[in-house]
N, C-alpha and C. Protein backbone atom coordinates (compact mmCIF):
# COMPACT_ATOMS: atom_id res chain seq x y z
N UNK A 1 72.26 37.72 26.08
CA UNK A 1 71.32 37.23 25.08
C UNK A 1 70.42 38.38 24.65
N UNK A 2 70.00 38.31 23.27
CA UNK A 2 69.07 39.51 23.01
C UNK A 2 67.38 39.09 23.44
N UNK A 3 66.60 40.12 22.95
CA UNK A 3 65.31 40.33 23.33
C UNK A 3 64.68 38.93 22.47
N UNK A 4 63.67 38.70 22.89
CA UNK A 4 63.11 37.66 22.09
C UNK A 4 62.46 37.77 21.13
N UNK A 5 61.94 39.25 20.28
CA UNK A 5 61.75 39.52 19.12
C UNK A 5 62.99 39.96 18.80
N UNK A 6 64.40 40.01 19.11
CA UNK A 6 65.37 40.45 18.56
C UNK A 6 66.01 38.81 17.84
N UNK A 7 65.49 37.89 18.90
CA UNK A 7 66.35 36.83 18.18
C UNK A 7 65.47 36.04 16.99
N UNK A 8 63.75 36.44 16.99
CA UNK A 8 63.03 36.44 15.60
C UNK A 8 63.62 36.68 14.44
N UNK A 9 64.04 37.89 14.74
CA UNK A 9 64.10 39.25 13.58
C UNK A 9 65.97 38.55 13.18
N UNK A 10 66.47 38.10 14.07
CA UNK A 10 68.12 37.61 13.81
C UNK A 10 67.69 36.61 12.79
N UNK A 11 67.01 35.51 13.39
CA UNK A 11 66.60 34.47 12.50
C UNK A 11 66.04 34.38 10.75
N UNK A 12 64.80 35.26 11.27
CA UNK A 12 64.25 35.46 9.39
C UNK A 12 64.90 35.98 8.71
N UNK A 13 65.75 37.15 9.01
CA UNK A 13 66.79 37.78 8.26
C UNK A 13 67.87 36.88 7.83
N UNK A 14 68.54 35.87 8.87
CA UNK A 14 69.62 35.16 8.18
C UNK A 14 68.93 34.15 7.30
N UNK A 15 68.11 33.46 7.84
CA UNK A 15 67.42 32.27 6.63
C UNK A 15 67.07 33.07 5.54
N UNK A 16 66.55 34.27 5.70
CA UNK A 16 66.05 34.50 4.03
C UNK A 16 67.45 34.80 3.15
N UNK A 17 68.11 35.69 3.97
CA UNK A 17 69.25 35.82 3.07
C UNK A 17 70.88 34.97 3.22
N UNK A 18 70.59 33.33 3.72
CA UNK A 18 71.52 32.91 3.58
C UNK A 18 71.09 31.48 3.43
N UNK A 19 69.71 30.97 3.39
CA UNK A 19 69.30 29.69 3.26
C UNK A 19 68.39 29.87 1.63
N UNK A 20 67.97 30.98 2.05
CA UNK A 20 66.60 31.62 0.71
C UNK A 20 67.19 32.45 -0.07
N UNK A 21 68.48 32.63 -0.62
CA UNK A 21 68.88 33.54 -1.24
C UNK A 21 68.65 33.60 -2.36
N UNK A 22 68.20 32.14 -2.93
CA UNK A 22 67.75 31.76 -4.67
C UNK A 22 66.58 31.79 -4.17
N UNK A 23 65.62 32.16 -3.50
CA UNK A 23 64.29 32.12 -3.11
C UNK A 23 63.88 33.45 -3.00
N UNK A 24 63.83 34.70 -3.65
CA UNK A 24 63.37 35.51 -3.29
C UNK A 24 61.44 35.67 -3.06
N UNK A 25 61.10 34.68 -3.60
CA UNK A 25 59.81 34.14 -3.66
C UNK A 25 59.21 33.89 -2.24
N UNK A 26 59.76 33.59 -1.46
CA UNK A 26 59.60 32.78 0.11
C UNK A 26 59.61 33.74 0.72
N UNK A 27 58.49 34.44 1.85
CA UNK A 27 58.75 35.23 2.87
C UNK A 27 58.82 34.18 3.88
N UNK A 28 59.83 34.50 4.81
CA UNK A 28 59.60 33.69 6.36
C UNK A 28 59.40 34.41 6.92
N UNK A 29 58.27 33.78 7.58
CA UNK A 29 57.65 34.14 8.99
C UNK A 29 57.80 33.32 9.80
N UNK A 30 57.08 33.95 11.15
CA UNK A 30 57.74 33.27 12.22
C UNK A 30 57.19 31.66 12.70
N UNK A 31 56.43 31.50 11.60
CA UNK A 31 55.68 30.27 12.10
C UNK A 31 55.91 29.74 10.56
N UNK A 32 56.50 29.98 9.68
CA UNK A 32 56.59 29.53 8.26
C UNK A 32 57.39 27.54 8.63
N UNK A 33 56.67 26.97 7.82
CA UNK A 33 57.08 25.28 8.32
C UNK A 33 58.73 25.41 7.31
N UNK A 34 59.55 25.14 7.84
CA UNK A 34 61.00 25.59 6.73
C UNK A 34 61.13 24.09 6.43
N UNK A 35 61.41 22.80 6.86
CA UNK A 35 61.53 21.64 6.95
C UNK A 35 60.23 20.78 5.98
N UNK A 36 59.16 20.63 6.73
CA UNK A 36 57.97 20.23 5.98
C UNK A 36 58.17 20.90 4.16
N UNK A 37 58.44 22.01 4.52
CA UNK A 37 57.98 22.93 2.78
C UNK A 37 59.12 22.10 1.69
N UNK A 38 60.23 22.06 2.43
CA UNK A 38 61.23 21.73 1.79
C UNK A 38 61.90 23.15 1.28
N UNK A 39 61.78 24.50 2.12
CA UNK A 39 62.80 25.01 2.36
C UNK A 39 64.17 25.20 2.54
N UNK A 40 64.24 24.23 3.80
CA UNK A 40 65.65 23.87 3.99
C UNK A 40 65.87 22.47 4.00
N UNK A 41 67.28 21.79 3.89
CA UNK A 41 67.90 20.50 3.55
C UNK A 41 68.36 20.30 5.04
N UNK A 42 69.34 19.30 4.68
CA UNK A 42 70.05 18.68 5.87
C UNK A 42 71.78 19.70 5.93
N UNK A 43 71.84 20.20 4.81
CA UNK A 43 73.08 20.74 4.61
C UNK A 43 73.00 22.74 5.03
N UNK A 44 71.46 22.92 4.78
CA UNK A 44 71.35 24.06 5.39
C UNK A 44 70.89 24.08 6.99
N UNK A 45 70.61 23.08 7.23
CA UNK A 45 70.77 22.45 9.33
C UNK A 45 71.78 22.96 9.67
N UNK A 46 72.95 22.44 9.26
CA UNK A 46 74.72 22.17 9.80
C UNK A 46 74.66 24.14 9.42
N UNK A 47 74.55 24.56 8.52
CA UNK A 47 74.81 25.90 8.49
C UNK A 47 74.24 26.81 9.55
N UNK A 48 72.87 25.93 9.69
CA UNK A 48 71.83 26.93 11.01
C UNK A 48 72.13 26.64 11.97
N UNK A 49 72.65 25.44 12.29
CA UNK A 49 73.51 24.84 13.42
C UNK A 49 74.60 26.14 13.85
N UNK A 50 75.03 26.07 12.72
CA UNK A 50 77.36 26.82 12.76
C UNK A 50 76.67 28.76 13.10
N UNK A 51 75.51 28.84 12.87
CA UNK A 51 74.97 30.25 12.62
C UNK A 51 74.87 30.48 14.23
N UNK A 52 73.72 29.50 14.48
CA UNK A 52 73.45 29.88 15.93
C UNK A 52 74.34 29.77 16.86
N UNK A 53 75.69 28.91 17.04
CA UNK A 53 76.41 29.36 17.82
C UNK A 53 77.82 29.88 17.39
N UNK A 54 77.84 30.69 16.05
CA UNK A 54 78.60 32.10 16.32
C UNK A 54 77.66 33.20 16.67
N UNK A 55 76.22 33.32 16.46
CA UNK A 55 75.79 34.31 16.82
C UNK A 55 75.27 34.80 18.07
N UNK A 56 74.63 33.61 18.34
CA UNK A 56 74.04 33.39 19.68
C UNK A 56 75.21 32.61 21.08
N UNK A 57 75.97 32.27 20.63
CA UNK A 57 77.12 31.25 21.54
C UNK A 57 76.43 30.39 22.19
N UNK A 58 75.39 29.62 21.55
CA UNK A 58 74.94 28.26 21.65
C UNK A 58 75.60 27.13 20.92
N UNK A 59 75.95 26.49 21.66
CA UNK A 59 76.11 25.50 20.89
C UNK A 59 74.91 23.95 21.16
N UNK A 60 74.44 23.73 20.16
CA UNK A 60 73.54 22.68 20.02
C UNK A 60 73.83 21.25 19.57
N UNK A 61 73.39 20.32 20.47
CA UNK A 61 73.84 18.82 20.65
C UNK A 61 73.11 18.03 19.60
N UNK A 62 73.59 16.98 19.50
CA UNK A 62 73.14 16.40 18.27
C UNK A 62 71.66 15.82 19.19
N UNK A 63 71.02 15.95 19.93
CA UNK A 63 69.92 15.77 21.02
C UNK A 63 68.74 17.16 20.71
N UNK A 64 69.97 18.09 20.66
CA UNK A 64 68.82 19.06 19.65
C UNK A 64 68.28 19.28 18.61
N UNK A 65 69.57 18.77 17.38
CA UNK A 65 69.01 19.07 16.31
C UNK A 65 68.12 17.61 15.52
N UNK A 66 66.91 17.90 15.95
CA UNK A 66 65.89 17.16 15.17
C UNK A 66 64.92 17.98 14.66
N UNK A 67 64.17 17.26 13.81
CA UNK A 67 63.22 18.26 13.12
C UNK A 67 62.00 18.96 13.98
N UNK A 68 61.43 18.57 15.23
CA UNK A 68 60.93 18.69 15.73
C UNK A 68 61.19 20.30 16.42
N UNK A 69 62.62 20.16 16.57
CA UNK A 69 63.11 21.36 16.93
C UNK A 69 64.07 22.25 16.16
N UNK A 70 63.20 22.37 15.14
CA UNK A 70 63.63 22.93 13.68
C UNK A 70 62.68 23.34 12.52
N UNK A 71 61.30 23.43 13.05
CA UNK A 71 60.49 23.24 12.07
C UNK A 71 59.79 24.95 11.75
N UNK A 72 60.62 25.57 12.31
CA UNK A 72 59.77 27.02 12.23
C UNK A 72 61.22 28.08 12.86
N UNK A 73 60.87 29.82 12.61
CA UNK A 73 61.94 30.12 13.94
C UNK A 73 61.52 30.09 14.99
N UNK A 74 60.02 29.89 14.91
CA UNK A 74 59.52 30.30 16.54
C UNK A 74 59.68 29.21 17.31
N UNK A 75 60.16 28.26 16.94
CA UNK A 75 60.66 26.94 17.12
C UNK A 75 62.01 26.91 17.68
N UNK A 76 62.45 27.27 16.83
CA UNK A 76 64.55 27.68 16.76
C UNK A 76 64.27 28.59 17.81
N UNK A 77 63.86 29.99 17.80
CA UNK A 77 64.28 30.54 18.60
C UNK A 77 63.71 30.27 20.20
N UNK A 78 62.57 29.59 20.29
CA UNK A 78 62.38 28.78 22.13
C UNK A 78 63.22 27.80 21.75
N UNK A 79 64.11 26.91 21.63
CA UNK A 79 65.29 26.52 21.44
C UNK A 79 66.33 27.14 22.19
N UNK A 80 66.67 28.30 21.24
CA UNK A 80 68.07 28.80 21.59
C UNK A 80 68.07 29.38 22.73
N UNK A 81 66.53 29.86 23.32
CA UNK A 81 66.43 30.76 24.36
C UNK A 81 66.68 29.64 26.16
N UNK A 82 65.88 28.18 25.43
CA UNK A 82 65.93 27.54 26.31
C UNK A 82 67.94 26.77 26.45
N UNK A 83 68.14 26.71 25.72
CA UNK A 83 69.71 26.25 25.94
C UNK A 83 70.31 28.10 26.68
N UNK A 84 69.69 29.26 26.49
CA UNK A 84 70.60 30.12 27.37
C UNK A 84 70.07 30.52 28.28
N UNK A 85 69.19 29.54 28.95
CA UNK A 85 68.57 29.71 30.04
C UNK A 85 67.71 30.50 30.45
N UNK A 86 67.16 31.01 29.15
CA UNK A 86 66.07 31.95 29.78
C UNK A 86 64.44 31.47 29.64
N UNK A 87 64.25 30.25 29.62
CA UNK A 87 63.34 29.44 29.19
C UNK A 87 63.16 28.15 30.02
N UNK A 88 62.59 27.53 30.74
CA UNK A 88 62.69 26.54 31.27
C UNK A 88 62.50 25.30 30.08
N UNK A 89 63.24 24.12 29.81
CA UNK A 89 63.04 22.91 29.16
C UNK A 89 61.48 22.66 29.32
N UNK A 90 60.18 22.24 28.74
CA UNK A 90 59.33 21.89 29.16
C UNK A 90 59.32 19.99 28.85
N UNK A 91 60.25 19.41 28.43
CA UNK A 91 60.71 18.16 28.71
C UNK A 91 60.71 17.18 29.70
């Protein structure tokens, strides 16, 4: 697994240039609300879904993907960190 500003920096880079690509307007940051703004859809989920586990080799349960745990990367990425175990669930 990478560093945990490495999997930031994985994140904003793919959303801007594969969720935000007609958005050059939108900076994401790491606390940017993507869901609330209406950023992203339900159809760019399934893509952030298919992203994170070719990139990361997570794969995420339909138990994960809610908005709750989707609403930012800093969000996504204590997520992905906690499915590869380097994070305890606080659940």
């Amino acid at each position: 697994m990478t560093s945990d500003r490495s999997v930031h920096q994985t994140l904003r880079a793919w959303i801007a240039s594969e969720l935000l690509a007609d958005r050059p307007d939108v900076k994401v940051e790491d606390d940017t609300e993507l869901l609330r703004s209406g950023f992203i859809d339900s159809l760019d989920i399934i893509r952030l879904v298919s992203f994170v586990h070719e990139r990361f080799g997570i794969a995420l349960s339909g138990v994960d993907v809610i908005p709750s745990n989707l609403r930012s990367v800093n969000v996504i990425a204590e997520l992905i960190e906690r499915r590869a175990g380097q994070v305890p669930d606080p659940r």
